[in-house]
Protein backbone atom coordinates (compact mmCIF):
# COMPACT_ATOMS: atom_id res chain seq x y z
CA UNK A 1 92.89 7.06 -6.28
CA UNK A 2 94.36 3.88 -6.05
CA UNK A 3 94.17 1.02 -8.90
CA UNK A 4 92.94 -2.24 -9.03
CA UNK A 5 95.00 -5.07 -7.62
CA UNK A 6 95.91 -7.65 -10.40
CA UNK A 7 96.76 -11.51 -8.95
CA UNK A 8 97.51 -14.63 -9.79
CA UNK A 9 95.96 -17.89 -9.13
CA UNK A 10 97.95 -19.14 -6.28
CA UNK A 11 97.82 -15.62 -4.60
CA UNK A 12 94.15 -15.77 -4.48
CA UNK A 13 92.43 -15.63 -0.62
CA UNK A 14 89.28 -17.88 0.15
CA UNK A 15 87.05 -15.30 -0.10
CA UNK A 16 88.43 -14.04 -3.66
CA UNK A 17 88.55 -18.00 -4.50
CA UNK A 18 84.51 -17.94 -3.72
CA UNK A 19 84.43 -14.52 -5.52
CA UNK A 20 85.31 -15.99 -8.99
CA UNK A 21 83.65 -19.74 -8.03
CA UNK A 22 80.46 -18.14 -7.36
CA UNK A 23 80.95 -15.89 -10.52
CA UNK A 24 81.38 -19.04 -12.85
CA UNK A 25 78.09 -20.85 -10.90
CA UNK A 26 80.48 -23.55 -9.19
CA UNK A 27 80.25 -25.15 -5.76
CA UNK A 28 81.83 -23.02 -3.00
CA UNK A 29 82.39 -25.98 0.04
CA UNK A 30 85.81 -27.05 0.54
CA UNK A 31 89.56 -26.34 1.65
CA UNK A 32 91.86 -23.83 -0.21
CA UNK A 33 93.83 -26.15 -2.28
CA UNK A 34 89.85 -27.68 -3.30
CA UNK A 35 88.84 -24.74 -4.45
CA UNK A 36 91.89 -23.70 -5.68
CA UNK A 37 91.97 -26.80 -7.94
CA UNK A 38 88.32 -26.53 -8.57
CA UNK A 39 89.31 -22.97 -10.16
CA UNK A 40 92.31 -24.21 -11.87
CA UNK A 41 89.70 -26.78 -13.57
CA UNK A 42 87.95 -24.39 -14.76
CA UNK A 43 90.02 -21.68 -16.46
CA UNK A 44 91.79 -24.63 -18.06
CA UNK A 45 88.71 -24.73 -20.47
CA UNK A 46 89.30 -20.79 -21.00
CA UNK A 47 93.16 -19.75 -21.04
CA UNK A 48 96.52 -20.78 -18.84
CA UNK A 49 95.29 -20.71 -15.59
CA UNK A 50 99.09 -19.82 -14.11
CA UNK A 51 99.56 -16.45 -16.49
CA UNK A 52 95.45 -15.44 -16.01
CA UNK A 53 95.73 -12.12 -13.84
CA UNK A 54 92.90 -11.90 -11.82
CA UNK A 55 91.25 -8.26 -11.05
CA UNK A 56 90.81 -8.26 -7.23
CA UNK A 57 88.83 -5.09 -6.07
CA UNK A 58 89.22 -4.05 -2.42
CA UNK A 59 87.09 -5.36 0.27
CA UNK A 60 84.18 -2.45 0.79
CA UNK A 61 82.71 -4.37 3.39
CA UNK A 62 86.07 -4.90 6.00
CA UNK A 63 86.68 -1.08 5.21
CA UNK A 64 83.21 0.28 5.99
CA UNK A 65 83.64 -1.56 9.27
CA UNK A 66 87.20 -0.13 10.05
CA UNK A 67 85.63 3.39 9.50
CA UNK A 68 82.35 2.33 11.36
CA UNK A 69 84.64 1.47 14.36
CA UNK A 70 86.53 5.05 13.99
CA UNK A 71 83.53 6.32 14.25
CA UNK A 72 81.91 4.35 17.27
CA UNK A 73 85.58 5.66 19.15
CA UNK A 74 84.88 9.10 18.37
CA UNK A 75 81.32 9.48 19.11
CA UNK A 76 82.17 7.67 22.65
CA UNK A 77 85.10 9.95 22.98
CA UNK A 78 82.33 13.09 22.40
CA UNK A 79 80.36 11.36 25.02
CA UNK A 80 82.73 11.32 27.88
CA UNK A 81 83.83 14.71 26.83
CA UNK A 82 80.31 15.79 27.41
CA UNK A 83 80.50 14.11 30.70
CA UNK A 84 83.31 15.72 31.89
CA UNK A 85 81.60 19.31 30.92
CA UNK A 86 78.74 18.44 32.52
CA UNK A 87 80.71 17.38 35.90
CA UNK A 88 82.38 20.71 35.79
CA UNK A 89 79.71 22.62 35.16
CA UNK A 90 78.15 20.84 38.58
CA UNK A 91 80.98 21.95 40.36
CA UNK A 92 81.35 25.31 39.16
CA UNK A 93 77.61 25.55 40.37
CA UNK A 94 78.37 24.19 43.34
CA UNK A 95 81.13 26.67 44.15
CA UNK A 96 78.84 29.75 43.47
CA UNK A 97 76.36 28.50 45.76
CA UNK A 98 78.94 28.13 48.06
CA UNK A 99 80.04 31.85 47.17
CA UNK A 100 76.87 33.21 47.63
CA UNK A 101 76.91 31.75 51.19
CA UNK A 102 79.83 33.11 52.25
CA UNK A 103 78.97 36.77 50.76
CA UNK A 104 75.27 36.32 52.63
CA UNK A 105 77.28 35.25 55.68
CA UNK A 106 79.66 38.33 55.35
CA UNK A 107 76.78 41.20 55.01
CA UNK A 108 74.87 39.66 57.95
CA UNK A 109 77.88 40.12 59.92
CA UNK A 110 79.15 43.82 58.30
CA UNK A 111 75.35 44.50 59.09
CA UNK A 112 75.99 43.37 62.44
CA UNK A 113 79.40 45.27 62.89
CA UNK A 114 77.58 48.60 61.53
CA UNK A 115 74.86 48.62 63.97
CA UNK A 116 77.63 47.98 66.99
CA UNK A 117 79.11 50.74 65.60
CA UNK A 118 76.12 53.07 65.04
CA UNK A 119 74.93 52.20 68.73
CA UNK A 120 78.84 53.26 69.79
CA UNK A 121 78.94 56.25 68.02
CA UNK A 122 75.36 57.62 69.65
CA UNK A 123 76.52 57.16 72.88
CA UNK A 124 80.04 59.08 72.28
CA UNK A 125 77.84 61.80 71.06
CA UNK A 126 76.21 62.07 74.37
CA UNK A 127 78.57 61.85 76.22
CA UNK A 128 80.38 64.61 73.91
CA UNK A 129 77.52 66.33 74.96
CA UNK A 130 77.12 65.97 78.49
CA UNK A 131 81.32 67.08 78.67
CA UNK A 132 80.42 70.25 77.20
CA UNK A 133 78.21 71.01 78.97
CA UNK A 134 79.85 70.89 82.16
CA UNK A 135 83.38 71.57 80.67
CA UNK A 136 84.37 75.52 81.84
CA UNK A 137 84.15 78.23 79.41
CA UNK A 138 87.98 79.18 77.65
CA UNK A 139 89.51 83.00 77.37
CA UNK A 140 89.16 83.45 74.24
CA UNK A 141 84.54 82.87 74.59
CA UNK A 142 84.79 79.31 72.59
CA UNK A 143 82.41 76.78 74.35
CA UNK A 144 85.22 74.56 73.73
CA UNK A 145 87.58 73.77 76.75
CA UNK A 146 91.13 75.58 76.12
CA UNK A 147 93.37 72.34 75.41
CA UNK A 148 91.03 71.35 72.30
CA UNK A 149 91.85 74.72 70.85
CA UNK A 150 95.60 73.40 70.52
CA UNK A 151 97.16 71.64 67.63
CA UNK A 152 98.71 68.53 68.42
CA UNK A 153 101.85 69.25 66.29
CA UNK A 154 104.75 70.37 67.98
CA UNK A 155 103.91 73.91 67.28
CA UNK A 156 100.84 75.79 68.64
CA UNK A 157 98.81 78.75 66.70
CA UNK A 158 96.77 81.04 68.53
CA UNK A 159 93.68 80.09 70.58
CA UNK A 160 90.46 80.34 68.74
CA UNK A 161 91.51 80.48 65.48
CA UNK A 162 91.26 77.17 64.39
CA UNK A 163 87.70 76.71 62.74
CA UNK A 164 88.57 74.59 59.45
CA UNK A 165 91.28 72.35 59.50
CA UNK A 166 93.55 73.00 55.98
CA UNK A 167 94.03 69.47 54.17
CA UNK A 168 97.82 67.62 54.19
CA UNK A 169 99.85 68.39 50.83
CA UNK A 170 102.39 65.61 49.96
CA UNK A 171 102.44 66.57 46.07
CA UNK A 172 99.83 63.91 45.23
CA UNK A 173 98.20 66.40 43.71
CA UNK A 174 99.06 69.91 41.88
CA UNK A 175 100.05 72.74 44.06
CA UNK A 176 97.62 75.26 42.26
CA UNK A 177 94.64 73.34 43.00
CA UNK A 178 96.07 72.65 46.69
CA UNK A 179 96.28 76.64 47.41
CA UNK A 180 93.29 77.34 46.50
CA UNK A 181 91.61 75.30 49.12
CA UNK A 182 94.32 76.42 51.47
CA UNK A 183 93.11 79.74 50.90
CA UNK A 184 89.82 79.01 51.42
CA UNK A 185 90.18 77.64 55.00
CA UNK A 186 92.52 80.65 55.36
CA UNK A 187 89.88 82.71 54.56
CA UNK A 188 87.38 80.91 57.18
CA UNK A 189 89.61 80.50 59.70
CA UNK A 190 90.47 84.28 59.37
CA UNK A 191 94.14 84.18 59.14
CA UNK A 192 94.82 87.61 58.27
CA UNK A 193 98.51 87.41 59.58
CA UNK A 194 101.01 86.31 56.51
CA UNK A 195 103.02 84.64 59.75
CA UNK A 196 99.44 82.75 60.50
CA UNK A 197 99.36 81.61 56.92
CA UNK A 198 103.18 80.43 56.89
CA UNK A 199 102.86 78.41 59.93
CA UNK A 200 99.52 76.65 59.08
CA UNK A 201 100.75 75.93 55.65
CA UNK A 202 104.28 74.28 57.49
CA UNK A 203 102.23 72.16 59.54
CA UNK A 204 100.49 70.58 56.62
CA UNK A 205 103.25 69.70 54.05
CA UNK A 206 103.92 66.25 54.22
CA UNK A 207 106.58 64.27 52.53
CA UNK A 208 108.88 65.51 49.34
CA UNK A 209 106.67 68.58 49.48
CA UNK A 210 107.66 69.29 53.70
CA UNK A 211 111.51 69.24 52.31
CA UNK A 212 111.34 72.14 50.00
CA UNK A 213 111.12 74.52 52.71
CA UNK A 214 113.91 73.81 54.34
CA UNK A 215 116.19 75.85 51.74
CA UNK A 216 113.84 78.74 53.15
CA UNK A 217 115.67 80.52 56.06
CA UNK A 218 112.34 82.47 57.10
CA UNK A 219 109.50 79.85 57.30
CA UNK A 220 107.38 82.74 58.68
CA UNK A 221 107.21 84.30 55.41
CA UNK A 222 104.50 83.01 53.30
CA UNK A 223 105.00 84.84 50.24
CA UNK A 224 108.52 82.84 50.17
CA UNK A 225 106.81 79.56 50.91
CA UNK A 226 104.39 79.92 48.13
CA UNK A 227 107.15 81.34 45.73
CA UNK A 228 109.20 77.88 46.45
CA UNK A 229 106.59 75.73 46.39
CA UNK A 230 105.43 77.15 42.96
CA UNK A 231 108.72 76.84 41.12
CA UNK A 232 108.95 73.28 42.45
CA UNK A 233 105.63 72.94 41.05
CA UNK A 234 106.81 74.50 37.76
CA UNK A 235 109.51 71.80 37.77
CA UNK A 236 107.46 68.60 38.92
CA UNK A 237 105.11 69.49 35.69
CA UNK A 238 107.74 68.86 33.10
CA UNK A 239 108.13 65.62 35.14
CA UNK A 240 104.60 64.44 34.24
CA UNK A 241 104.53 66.05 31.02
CA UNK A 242 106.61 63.76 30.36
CA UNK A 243 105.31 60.70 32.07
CA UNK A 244 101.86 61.39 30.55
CA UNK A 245 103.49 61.22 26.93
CA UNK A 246 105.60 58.22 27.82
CA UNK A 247 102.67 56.23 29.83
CA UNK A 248 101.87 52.51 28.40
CA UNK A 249 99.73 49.84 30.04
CA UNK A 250 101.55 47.59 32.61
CA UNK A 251 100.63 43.55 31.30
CA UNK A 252 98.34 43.53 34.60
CA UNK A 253 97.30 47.02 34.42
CA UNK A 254 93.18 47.34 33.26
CA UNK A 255 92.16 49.39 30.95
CA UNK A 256 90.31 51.41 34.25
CA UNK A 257 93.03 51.57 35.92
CA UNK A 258 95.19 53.12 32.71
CA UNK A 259 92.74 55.77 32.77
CA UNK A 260 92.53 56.95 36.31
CA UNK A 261 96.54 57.16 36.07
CA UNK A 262 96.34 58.95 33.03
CA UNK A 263 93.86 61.51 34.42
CA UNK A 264 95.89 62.07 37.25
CA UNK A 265 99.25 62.95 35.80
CA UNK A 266 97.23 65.26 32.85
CA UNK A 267 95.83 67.43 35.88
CA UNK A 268 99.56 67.20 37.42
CA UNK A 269 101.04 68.07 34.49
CA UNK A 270 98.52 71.08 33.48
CA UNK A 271 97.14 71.76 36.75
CA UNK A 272 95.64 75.19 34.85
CA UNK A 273 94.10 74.07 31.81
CA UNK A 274 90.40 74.38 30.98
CA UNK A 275 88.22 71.17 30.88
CA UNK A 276 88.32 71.23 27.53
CA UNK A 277 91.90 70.81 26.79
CA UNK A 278 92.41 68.09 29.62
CA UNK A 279 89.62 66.36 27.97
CA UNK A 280 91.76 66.17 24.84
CA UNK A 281 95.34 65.07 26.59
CA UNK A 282 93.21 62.11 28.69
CA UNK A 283 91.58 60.82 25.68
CA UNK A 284 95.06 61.37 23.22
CA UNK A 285 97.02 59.69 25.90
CA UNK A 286 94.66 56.88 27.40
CA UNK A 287 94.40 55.72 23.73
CA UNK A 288 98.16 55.58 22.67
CA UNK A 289 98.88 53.96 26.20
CA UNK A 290 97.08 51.09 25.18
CA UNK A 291 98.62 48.24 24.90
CA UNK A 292 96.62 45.91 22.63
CA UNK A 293 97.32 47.57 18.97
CA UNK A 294 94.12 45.73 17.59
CA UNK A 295 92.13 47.73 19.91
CA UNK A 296 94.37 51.17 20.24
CA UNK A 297 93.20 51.10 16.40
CA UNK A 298 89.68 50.18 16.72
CA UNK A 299 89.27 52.88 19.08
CA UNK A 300 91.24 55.37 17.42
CA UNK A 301 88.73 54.85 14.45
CA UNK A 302 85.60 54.99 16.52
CA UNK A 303 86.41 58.55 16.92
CA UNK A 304 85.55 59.33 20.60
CA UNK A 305 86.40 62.66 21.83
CA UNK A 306 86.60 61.59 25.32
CA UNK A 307 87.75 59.14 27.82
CA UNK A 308 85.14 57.98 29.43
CA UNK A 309 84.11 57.24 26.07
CA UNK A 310 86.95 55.45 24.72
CA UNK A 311 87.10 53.31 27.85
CA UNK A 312 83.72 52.17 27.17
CA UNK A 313 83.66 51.18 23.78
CA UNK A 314 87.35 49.78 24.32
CA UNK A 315 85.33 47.40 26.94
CA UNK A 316 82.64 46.59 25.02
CA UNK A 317 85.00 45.24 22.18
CA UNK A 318 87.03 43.20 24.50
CA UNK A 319 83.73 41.75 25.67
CA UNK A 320 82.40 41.00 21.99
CA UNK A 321 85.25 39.17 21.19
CA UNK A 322 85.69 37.16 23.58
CA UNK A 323 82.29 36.33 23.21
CA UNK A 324 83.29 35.45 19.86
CA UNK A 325 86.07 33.35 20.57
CA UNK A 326 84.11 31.14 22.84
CA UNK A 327 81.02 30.57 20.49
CA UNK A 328 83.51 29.78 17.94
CA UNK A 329 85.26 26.86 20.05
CA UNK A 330 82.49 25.63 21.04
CA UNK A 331 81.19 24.99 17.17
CA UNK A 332 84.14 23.42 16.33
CA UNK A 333 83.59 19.39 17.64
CA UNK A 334 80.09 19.66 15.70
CA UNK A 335 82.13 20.80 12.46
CA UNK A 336 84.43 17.85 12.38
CA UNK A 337 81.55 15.24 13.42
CA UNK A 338 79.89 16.61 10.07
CA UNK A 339 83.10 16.49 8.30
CA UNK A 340 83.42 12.76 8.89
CA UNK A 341 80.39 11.98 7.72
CA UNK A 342 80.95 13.22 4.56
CA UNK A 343 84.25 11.82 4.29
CA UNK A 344 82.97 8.64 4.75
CA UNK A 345 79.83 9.17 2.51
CA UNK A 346 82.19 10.01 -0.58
CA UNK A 347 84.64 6.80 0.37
CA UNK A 348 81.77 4.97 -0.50
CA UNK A 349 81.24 6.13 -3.75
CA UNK A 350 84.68 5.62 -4.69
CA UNK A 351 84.62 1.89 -3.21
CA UNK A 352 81.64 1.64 -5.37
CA UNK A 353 83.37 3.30 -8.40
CA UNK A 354 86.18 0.35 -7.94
CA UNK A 355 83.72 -2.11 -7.16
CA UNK A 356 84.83 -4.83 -10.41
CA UNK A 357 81.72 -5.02 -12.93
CA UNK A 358 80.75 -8.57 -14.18
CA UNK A 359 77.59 -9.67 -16.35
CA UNK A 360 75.34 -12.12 -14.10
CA UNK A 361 75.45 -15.41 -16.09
CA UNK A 362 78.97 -14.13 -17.67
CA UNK A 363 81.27 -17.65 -17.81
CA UNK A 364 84.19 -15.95 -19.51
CA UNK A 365 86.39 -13.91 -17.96
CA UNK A 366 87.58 -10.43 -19.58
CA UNK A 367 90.50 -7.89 -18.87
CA UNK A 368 90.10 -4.40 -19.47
CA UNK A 369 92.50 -2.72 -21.29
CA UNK A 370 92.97 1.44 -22.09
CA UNK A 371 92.47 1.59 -25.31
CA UNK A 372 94.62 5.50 -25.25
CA UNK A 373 97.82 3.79 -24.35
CA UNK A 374 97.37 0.00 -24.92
CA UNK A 375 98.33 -1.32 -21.30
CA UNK A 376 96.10 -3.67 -19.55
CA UNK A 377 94.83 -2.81 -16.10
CA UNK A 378 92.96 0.74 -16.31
CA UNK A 379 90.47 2.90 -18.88
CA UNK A 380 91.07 5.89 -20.77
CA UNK A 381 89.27 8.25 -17.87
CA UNK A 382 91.79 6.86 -15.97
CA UNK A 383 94.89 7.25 -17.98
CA UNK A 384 97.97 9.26 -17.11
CA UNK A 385 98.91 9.48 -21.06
CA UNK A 386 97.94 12.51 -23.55
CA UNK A 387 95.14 11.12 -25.45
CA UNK A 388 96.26 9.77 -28.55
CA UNK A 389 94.07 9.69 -31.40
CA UNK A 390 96.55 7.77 -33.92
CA UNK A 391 96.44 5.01 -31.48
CA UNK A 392 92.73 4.80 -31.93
CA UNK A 393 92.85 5.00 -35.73
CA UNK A 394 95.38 1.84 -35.82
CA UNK A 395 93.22 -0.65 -33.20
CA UNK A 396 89.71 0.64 -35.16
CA UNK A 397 92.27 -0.52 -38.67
CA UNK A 398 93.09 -3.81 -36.82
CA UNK A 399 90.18 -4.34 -34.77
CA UNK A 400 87.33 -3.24 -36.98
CA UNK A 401 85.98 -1.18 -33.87
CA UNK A 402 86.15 1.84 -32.81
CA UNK A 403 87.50 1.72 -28.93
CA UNK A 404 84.37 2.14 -25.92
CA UNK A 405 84.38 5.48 -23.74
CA UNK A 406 86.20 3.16 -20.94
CA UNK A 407 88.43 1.16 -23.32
CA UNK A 408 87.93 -1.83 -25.17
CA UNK A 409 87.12 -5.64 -24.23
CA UNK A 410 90.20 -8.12 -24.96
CA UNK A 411 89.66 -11.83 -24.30
């Protein structure tokens, strides 16, 4: 805290000339040098007036109206802040109604588009209809005509036989799960030829999966086929074993899409496993793939034994703090207003505390001096110095007085 300012007569403003004028009950009208002199006259009848030090406190008033004006620039400053929220928040309003026009807009005219289509789609089936029904009879006793019968490949299997159409395999997905719907349309399109088999399965490899047969010199032997594309499967595993142990989220990658990758390479890399296990190796891997390590922790500790679950409660703590993060933002401009207020509220009090105490009526001026280490200008509650009780002894032996709690009175 700072300390009193000490001046001499000639160093005196005005206002501290009226200050000790108005103290001693003298007139207060006149120049500098008038009052000045008017002073002077006066502590002639007490002490020198050029050595008299004169205790000048500071001015409370000009700094309650400095911090009066700080505050009147930062409550309009909080004011056009406001305004500005408020205009954004009108046009963020405004946009979403505009949204919500455009998405009305769009369903009328899907809506629109799907009944074209519906209408489209009944009359192809009539007219499917009415071409059956005069198209001729085939060989083989299908009511369809002969050239629908044929596979639009290149190659051409036997009329008739075509009831279910096998799906495409490009790898996407593991060759044991593949066969077993390949054997199912096998087994309702009654292919009981191996050679049917081999060229049906031919004609639906697509991709990677199409150029593993070529090493095969028979393609009409399906037992071959299978064999190759098996160990290729074998070998493709290790592959996403491997990419399921080494997967991490991508910086724009969500945490739904992390999953669906992950559950895709766990049923490519154990396309035989029970439920169970693949349950396990989603949840294991979806949660060390994480990228956050706040949250791959959290959600290791929640304890969730599977993905789905993880990927919830991962969610819902990415939601809750957020949530958090905003409300605490948004408390912050009211914590500083209130911490202003009390700053100013205890600059008061120590304006006050400094504020320079005189008797009313008082004619004679005093000086205060500490009466722990004997300089003039501060009290003892103020004093840097180790108390020093000697010191007291010696001015109660020369004084006859025992020092005050704030010093002692020296004229």
């Amino acid at each position: 805290m700072a300390s009193p300012i000490m001046k001499q007569l000639d160093q005196l403003l005005i206002k501290e000339l009226k200050q000790e004028l108005r103290y001693r009950g003298l007139k207060l009208g006149g120049s500098k040098e008038t009052l000045t002199a008017r002073l002077r006259q006066a502590l002639i009848e007490e002490e020198d007036p050029d050595s008299y030090q004169f205790e000048v406190g500071p001015d409370i008033t000009e700094l309650l109206g400095k911090m009066q004006e700080k505050m009147d620039t930062l409550d309009i400053g909080i004011r056009t802040m406001q305004d500005k929220i408020d205009t954004l928040d009108s046009g963020i309003r405004t946009e979403l109604v505009s949204v919500n026009q455009k998405i009305t807009t769009m369903e009328i005219t899907m809506n629109q588009r799907v009944d074209v289509v519906e209408k489209d789609i009944e009359e192809l089936k009539v007219q499917v209809r009415e071409g059956l029904s005069k198209a001729p009879v085939s060989n083989t006793g299908s009511m369809l005509p002969e050239g629908l019968v044929k596979m639009n490949t290149g190659s051409m299997l036997p009329e008739g036989l075509v009831k279910m159409k096998p799906p495409v395999f490009d790898g996407s997905v593991s060759w044991s799960v593949y066969r077993r719907q390949f054997e199912a349309a096998a087994k309702v399109n009654k292919w009981g030829s191996e050679e049917e088999k081999a060229t049906a399965l031919v004609l639906a490899l697509r991709g990677k999966a199409s150029e593993v047969v070529q090493s095969i010199p028979n393609q009409q032997d399906y037992a071959a086929l299978v064999q190759a594309m098996e160990h290729e499967d074998e070998h493709l595993q290790e592959v996403y074993r491997v990419q399921l142990k080494t997967r991490q989220q991508r910086v724009s990658e969500t945490l739904q899409e992390l999953k669906t990758d992950i559950e895709r390479l766990a049923h490519l890399a154990y396309p035989t496993a029970a439920q169970e296990f693949l349950e396990v190796i989603v949840t294991d891997a979806f949660i060390d793939a994480v990228r956050d390590p706040e949250l791959k922790k959290v959600i290791r500790v929640s304890g969730k034994r599977k993905a789905s679950e993880a990927l919830v409660y991962a969610l819902s703590y990415e939601a809750a703090k957020n949530a958090s993060i905003n409300s605490h933002h948004g408390r912050r401009l009211e914590v500083q207003e209130e911490d202003l207020t009390q700053v100013l509220r205890r600059m008061t009090e120590v304006l006050e505390e400094y504020k320079p105490s005189r008797s009313q009526g008082a004619h004679r001026a005093t000086r205060v001096r500490c009466w722990n280490c004997g300089e003039s200008g501060h009290i003892q509650r103020m004093c840097r110095r180790t108390p020093n009780q000697q010191e007291a002894t010696q001015h109660r032996s020369e004084t006859g007085a025992w020092p005050g709690a704030n010093g002692y009175q020296e004229n």
